[in-house]
N, C-alpha and C. Protein backbone atom coordinates (compact mmCIF):
# COMPACT_ATOMS: atom_id res chain seq x y z
N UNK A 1 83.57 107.16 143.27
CA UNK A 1 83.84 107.59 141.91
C UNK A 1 82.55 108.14 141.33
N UNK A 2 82.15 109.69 140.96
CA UNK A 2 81.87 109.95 140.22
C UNK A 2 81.05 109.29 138.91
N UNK A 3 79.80 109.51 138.12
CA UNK A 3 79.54 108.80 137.29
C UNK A 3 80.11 109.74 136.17
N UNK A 4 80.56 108.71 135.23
CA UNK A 4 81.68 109.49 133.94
C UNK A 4 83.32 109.74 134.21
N UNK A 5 83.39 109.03 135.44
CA UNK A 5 84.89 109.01 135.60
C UNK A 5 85.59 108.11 135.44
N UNK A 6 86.85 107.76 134.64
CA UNK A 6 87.31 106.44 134.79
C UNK A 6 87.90 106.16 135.78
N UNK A 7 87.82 104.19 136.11
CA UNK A 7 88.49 104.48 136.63
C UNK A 7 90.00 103.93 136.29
N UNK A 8 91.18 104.18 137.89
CA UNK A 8 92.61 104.39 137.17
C UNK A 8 92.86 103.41 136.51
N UNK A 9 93.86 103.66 135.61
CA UNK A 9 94.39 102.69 134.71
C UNK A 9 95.06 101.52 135.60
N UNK A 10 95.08 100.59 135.01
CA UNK A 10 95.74 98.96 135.87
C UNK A 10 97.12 99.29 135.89
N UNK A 11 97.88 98.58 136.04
CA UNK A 11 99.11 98.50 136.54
C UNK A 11 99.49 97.61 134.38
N UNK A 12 100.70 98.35 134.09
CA UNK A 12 100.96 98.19 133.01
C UNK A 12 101.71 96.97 133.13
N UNK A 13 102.53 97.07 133.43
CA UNK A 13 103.52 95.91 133.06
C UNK A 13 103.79 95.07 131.66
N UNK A 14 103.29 94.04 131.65
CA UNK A 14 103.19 93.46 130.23
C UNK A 14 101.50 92.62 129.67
N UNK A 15 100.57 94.04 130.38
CA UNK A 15 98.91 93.65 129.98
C UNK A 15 98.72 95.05 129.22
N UNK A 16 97.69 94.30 128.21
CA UNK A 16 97.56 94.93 126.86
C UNK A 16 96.19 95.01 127.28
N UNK A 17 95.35 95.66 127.22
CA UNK A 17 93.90 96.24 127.39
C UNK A 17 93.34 95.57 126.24
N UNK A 18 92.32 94.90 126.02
CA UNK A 18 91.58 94.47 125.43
C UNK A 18 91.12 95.23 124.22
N UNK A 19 90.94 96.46 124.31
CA UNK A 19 90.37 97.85 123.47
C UNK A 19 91.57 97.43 122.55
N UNK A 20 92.79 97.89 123.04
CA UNK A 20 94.02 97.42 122.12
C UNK A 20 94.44 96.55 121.19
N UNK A 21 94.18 95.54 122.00
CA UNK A 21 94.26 94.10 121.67
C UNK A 21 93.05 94.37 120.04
N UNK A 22 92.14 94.68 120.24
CA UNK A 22 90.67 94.74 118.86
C UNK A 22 91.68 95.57 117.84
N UNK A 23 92.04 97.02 118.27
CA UNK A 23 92.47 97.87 117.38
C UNK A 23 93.66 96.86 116.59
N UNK A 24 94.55 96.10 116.95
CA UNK A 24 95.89 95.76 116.73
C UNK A 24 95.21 94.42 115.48
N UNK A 25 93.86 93.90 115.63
CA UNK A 25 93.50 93.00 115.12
C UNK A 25 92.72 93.90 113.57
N UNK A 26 92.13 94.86 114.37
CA UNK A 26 91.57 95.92 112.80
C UNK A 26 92.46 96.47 111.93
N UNK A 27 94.10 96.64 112.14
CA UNK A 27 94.81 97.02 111.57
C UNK A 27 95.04 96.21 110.69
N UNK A 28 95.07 94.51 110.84
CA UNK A 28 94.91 93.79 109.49
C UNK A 28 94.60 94.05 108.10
N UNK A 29 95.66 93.90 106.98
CA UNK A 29 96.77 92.94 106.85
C UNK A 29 97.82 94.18 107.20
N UNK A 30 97.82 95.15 107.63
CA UNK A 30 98.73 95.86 108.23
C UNK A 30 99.56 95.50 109.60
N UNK A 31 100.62 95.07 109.87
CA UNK A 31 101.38 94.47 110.74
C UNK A 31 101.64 95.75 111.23
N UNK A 32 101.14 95.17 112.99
CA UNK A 32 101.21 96.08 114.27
C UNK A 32 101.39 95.38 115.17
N UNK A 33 101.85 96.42 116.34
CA UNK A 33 102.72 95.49 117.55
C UNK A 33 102.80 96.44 118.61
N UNK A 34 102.65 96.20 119.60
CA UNK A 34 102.61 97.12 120.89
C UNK A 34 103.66 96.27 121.77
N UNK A 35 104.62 97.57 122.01
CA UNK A 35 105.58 97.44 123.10
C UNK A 35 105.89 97.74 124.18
N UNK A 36 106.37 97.47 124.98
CA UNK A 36 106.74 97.65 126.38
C UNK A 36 107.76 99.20 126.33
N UNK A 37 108.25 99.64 127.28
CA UNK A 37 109.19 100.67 127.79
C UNK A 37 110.57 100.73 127.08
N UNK A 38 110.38 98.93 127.44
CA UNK A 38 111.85 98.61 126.99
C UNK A 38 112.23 97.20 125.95
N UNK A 39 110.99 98.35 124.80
CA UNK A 39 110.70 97.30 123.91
C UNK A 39 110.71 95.69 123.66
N UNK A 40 110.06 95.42 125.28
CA UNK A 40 109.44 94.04 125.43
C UNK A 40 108.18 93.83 124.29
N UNK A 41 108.12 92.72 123.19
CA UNK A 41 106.86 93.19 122.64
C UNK A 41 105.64 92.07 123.26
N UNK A 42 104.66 92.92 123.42
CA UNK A 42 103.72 92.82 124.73
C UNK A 42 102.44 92.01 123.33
N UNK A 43 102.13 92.44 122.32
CA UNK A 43 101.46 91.90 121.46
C UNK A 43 101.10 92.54 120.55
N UNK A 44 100.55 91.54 119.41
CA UNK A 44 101.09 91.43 117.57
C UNK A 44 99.65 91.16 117.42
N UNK A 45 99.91 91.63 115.85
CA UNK A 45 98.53 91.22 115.11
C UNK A 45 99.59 89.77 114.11
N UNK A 46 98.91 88.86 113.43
CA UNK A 46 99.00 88.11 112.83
C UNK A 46 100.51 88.14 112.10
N UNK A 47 100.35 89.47 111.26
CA UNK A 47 100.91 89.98 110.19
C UNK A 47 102.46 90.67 111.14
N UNK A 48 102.33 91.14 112.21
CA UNK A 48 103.03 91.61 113.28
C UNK A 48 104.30 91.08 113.77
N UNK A 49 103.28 89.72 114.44
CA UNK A 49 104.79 88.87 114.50
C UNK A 49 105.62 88.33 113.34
N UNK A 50 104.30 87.70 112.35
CA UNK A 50 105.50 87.23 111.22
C UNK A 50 106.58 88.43 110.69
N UNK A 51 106.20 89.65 110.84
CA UNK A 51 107.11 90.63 110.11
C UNK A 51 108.74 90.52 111.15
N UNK A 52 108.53 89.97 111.77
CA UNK A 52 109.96 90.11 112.68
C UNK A 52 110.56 88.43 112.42
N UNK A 53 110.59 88.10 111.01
CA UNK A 53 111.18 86.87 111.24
C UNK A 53 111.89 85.97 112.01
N UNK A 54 111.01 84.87 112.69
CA UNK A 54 111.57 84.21 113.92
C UNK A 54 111.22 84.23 114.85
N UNK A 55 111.12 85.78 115.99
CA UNK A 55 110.54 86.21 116.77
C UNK A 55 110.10 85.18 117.31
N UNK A 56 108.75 84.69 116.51
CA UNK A 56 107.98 83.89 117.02
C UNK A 56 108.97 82.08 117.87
N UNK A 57 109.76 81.67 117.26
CA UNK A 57 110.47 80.73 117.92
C UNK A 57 110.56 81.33 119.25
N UNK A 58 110.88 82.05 119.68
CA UNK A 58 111.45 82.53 121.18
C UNK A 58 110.05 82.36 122.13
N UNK A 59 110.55 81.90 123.49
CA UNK A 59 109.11 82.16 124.12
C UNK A 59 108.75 84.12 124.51
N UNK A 60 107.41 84.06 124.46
CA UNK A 60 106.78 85.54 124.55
C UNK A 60 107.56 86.24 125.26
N UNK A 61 107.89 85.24 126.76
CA UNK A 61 108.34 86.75 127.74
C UNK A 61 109.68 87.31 127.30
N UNK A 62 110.14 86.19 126.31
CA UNK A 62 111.68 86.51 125.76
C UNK A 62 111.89 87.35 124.74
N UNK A 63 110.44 88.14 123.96
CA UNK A 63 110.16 88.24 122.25
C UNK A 63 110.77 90.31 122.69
N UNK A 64 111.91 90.72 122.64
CA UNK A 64 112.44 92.04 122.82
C UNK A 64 112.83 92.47 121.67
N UNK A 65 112.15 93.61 120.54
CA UNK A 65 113.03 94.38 119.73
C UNK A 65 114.06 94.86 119.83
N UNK A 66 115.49 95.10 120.69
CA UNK A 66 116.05 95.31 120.89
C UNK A 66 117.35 93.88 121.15
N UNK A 67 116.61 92.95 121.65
CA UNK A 67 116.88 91.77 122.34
C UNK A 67 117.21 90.94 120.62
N UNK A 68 115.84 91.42 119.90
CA UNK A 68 115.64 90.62 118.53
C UNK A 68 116.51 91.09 117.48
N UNK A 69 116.73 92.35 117.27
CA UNK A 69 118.31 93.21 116.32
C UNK A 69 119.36 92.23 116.94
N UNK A 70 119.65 92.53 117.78
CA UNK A 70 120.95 92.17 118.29
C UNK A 70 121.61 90.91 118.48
N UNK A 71 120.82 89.96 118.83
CA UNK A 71 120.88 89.20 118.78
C UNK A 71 120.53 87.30 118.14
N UNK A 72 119.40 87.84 117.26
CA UNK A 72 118.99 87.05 116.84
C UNK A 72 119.03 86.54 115.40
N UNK A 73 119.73 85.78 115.05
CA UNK A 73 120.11 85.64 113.84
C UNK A 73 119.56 86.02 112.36
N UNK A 74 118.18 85.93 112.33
CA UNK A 74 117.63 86.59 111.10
C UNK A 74 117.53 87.88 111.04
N UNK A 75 117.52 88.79 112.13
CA UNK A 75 118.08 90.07 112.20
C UNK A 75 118.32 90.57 111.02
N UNK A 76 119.86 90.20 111.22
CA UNK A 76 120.64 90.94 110.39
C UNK A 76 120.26 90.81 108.71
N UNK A 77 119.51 90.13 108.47
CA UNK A 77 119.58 89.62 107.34
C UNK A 77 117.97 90.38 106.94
N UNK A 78 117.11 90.55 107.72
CA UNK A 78 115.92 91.22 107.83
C UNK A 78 115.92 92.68 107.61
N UNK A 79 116.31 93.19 108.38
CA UNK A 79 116.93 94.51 108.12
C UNK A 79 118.43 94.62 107.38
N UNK A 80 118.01 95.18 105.72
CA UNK A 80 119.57 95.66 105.04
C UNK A 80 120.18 97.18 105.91
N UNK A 81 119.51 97.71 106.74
CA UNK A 81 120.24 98.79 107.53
C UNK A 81 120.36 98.64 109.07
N UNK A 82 120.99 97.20 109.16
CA UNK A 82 121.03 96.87 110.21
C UNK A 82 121.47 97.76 111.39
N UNK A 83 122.46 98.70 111.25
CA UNK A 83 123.35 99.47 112.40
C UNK A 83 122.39 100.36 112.58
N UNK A 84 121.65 100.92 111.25
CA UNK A 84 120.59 102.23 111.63
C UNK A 84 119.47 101.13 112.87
N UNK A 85 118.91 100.22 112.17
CA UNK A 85 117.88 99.74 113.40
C UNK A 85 118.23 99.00 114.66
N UNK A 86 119.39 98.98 115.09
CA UNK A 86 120.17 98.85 115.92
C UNK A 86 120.42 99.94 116.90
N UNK A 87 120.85 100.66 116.13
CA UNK A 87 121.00 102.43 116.57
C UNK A 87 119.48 103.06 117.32
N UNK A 88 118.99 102.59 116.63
CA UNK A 88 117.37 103.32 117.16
C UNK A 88 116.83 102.40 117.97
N UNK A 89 117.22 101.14 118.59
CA UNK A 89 117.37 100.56 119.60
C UNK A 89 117.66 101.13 120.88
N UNK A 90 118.74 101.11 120.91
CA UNK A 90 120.10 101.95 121.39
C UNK A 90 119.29 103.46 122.14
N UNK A 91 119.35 104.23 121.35
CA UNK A 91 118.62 105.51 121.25
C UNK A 91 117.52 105.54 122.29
N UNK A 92 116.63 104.53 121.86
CA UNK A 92 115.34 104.54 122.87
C UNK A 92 115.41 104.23 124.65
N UNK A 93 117.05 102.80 124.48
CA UNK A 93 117.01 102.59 125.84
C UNK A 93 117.33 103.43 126.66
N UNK A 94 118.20 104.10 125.81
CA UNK A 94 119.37 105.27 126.27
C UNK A 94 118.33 106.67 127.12
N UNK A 95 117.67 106.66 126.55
CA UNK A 95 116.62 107.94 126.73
C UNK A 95 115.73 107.56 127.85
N UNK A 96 115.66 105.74 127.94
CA UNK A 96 114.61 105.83 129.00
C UNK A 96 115.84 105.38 130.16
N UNK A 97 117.36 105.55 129.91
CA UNK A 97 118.22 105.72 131.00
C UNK A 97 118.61 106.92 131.74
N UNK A 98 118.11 107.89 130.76
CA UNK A 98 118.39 108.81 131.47
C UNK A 98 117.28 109.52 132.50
N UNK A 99 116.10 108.79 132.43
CA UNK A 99 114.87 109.08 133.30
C UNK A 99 114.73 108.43 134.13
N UNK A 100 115.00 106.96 133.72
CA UNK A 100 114.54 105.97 135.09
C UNK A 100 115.91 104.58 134.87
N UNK A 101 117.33 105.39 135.38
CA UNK A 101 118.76 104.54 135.42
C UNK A 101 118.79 103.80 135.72
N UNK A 102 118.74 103.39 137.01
CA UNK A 102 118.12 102.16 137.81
C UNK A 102 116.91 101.10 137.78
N UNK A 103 116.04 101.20 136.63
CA UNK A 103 115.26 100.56 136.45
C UNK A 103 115.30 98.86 136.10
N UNK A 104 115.02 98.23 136.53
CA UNK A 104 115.53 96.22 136.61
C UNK A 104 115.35 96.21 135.57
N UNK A 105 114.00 96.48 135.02
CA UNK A 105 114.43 95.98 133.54
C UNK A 105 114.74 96.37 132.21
N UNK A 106 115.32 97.46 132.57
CA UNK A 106 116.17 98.17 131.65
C UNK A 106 117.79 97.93 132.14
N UNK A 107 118.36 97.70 133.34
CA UNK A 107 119.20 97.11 133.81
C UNK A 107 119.34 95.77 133.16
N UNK A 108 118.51 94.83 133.00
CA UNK A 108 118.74 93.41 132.98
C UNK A 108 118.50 93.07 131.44
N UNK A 109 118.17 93.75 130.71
CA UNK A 109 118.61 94.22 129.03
C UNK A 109 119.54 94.82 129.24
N UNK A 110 119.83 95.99 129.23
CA UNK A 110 120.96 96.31 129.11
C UNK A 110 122.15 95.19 129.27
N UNK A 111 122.27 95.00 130.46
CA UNK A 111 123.28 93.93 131.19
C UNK A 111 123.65 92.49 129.99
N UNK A 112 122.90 91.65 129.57
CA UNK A 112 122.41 90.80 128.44
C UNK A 112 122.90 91.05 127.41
N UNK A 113 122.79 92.01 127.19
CA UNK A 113 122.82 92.65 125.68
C UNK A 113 124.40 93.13 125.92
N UNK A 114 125.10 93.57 126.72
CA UNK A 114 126.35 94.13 127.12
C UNK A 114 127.25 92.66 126.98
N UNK A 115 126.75 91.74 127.80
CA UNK A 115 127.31 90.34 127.25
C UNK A 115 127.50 89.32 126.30
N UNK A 116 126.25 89.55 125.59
CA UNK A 116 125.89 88.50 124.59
C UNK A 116 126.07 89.57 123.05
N UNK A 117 126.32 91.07 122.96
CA UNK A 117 126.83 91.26 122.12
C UNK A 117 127.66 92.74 121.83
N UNK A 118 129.13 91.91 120.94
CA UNK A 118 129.88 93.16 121.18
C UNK A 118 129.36 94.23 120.24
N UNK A 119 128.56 94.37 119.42
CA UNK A 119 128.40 95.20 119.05
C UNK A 119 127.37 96.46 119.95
N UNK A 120 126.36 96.02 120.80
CA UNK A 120 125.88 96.71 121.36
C UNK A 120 126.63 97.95 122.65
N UNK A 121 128.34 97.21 123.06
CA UNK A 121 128.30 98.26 124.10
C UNK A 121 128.97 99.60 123.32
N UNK A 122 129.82 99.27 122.92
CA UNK A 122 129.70 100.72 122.17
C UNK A 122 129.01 101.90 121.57
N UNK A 123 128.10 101.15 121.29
CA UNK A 123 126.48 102.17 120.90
C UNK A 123 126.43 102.52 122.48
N UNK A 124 125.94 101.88 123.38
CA UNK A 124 126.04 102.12 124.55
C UNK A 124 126.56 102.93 125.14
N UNK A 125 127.77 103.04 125.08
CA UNK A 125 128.51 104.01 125.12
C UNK A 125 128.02 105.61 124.60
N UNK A 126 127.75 105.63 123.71
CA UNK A 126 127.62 106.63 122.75
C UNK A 126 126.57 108.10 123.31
N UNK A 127 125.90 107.28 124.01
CA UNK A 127 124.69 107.98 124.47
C UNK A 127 123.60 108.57 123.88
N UNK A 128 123.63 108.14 122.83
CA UNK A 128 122.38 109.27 121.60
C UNK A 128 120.86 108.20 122.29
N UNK A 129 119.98 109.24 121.97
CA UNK A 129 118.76 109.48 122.41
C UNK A 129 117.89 109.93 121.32
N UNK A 130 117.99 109.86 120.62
CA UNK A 130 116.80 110.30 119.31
C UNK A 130 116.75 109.14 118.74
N UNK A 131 115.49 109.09 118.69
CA UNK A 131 114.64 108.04 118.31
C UNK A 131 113.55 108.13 117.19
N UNK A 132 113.26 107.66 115.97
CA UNK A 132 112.20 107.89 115.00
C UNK A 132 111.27 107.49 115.32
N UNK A 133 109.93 107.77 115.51
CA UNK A 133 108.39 107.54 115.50
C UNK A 133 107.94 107.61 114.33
N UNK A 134 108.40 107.71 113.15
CA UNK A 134 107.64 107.70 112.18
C UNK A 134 108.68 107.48 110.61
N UNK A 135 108.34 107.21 109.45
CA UNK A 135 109.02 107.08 108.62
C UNK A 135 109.15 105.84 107.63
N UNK A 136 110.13 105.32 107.02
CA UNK A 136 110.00 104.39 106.27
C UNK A 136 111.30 103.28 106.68
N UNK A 137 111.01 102.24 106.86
CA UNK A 137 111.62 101.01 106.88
C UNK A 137 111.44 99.58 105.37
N UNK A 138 112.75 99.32 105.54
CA UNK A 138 112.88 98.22 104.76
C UNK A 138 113.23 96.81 105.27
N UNK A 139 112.60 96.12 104.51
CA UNK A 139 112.91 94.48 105.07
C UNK A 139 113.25 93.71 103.72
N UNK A 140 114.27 92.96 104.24
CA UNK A 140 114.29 91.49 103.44
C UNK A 140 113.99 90.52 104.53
N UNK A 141 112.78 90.18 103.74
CA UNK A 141 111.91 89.07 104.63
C UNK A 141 111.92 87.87 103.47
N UNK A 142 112.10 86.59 104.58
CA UNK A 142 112.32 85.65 104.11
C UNK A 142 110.84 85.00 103.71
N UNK A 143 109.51 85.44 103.40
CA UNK A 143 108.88 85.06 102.96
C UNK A 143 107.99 85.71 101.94
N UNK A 144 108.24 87.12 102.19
CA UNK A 144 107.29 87.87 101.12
C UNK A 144 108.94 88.96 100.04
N UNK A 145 109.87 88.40 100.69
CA UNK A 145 111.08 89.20 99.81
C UNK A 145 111.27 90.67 100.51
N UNK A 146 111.95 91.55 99.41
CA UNK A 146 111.97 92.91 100.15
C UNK A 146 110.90 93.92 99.77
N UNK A 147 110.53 94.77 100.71
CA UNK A 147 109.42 95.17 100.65
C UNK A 147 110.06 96.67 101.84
N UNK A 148 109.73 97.81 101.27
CA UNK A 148 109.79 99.22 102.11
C UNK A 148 108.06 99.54 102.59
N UNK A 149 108.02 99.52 104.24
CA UNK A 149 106.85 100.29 104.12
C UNK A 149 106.64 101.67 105.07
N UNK A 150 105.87 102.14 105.12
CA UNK A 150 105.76 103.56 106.27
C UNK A 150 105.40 102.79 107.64
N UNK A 151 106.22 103.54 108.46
CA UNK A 151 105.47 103.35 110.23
C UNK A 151 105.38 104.66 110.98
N UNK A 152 104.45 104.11 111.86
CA UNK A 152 104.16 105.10 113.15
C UNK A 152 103.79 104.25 114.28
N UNK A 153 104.63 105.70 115.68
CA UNK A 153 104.83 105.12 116.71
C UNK A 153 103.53 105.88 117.16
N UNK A 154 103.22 105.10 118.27
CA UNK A 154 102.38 106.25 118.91
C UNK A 154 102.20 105.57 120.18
N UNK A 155 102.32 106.57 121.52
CA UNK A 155 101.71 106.19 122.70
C UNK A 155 100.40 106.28 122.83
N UNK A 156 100.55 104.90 124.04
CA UNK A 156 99.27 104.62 124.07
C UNK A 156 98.88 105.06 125.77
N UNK A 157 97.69 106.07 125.44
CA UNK A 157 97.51 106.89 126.70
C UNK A 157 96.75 105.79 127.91
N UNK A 158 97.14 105.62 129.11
CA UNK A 158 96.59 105.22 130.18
C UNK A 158 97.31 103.42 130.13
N UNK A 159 98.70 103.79 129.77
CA UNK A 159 99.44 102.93 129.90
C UNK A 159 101.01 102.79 129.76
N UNK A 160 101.22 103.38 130.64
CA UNK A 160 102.81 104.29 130.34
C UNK A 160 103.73 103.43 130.05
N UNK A 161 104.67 104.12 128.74
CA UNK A 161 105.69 103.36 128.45
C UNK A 161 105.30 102.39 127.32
N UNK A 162 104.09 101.86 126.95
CA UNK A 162 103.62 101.36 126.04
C UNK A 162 103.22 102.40 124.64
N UNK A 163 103.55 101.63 123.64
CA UNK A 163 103.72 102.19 121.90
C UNK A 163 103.61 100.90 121.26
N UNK A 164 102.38 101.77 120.40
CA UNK A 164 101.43 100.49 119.17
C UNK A 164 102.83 100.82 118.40
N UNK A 165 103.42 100.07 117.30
CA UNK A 165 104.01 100.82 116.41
C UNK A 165 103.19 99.52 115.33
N UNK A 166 103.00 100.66 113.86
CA UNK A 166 102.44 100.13 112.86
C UNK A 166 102.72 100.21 111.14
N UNK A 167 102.83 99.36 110.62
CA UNK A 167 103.77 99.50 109.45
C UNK A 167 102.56 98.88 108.75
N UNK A 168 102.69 100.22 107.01
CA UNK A 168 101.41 100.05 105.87
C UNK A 168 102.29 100.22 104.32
N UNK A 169 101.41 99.96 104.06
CA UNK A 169 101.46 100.43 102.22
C UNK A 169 100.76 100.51 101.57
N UNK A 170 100.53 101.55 100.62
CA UNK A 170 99.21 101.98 99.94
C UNK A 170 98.63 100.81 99.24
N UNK A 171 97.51 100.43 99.19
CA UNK A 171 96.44 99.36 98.65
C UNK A 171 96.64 99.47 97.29
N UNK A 172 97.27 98.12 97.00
CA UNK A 172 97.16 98.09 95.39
C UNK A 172 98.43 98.10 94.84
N UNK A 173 99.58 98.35 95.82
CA UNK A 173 100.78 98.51 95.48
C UNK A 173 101.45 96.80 95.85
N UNK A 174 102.74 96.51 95.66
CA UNK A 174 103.19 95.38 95.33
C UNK A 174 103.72 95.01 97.28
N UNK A 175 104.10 96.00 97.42
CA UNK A 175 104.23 95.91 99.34
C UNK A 175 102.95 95.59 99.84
N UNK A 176 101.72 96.23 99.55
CA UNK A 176 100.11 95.55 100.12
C UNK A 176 99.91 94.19 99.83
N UNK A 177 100.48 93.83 98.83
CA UNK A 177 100.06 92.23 98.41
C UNK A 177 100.87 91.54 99.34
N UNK A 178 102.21 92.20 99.78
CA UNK A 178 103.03 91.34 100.37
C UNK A 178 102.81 91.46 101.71
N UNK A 179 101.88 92.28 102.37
CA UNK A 179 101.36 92.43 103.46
C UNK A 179 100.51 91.62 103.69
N UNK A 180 99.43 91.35 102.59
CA UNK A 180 98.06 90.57 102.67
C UNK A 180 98.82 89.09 103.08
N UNK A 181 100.01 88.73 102.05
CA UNK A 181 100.15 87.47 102.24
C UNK A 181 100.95 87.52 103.68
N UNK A 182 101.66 88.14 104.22
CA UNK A 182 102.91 88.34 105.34
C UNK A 182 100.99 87.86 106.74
N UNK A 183 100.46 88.77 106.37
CA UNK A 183 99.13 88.42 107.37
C UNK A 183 98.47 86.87 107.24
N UNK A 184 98.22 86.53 105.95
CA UNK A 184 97.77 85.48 106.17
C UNK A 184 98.66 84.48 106.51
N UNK A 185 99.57 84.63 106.36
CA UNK A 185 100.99 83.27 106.97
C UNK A 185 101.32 83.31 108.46
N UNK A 186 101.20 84.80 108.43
CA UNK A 186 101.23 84.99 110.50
C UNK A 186 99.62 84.26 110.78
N UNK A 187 98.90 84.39 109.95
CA UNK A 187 97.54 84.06 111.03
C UNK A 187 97.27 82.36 111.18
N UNK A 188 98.25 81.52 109.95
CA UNK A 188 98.23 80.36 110.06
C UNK A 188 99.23 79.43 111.04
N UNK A 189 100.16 80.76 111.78
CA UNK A 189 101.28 80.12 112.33
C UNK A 189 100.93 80.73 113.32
N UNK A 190 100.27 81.32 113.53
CA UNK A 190 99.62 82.19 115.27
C UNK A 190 99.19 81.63 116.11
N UNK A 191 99.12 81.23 117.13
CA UNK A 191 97.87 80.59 118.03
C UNK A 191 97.35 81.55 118.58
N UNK A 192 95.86 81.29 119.12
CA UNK A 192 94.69 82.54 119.29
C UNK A 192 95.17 82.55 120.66
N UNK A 193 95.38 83.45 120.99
CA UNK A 193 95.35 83.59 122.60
C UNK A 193 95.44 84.42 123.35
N UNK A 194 96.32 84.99 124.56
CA UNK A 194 96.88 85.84 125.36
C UNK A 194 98.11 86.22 124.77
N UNK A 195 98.56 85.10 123.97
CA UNK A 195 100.35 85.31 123.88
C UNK A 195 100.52 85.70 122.62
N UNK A 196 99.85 85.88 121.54
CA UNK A 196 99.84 86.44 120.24
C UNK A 196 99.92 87.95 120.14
């Protein structure tokens, strides 16, 4: 190797690069979260996990945005546009079915999710593939109330299939306060580790 060359990227799976891991912690009190392919979420800042009410009960390898709409009881109650963030679930797996069909673990979500809920096979069915990277979401969160904020997706280069996604609100507004506190309640219920 060359001096000034990197070298190749590791094998992705469900490892988060360290570089990442810092950025996801500087985004504080802004709740961010980096996901897997098949929106396994791979890791959270403080503020991150608490924003997905519950989440955190489940063990890590189990913690799926897709897995978490659908099935998980505060869900629905988290998101007031539940079918839209359901839909854009849907959308994403759908798109990475039509590239890589056969893939286990997009198979073994899928499959799960086909069983454990009827609302998902019909979306299923449907086949749509558009997906939002950017825009505004709302929550009723059971600890800071309802609160709309902006997100963005973005890939993360030299790790395929992985996306930080990150949700803000302008400083000073009544959603930032509820961010500051949504962060400090994730950081008291967090444990420091690999699995955060």
């Amino acid at each position: 190797m060359s001096a000034g060359t990197e070298p190749p990227p590791a094998a992705t799976g469900r490892t988060v690069r360290p570089g990442v891991r810092l950025l996801l912690e500087s985004l504080r009190p802004n709740p961010a979260h980096v996901v897997g392919r098949t929106d396994d979420l791979l890791a959270a800042n403080p503020g991150g996990l608490r924003l997905l009410a519950g989440i955190e009960e489940w063990p890590a390898t189990q913690r799926n945005l897709a897995r978490y709409a659908f099935l998980h009881p505060a869900a629905r109650t988290l998101f007031p546009d539940w079918t839209t963030q359901v839909r854009g679930c849907v959308a994403r797996l759908r798109a990475l079915a039509g590239t890589d069909p056969d893939a286990p673990d997009l198979t073994r979500l899928a499959g799960e999710l086909l069983l454990k809920s009827p609302e998902f096979a019909p979306m299923w069915k449907r086949y749509d593939v558009k997906a939002r990277a950017h825009g505004r979401r709302t929550f009723h969160h059971p600890d800071v109330g309802d609160l709309t904020l902006g997100h963005q997706t973005m890939e993360l280069e030299g790790a395929p299939g992985h996306r930080l996604i990150a949700y803000y609100a302008r400083p000073g507004t009544a959603e930032y306060d509820s961010l500051v506190l949504l962060d400090l309640l994730g950081a008291q219920s967090t444990p420091r580790g690999p699995a955060s």
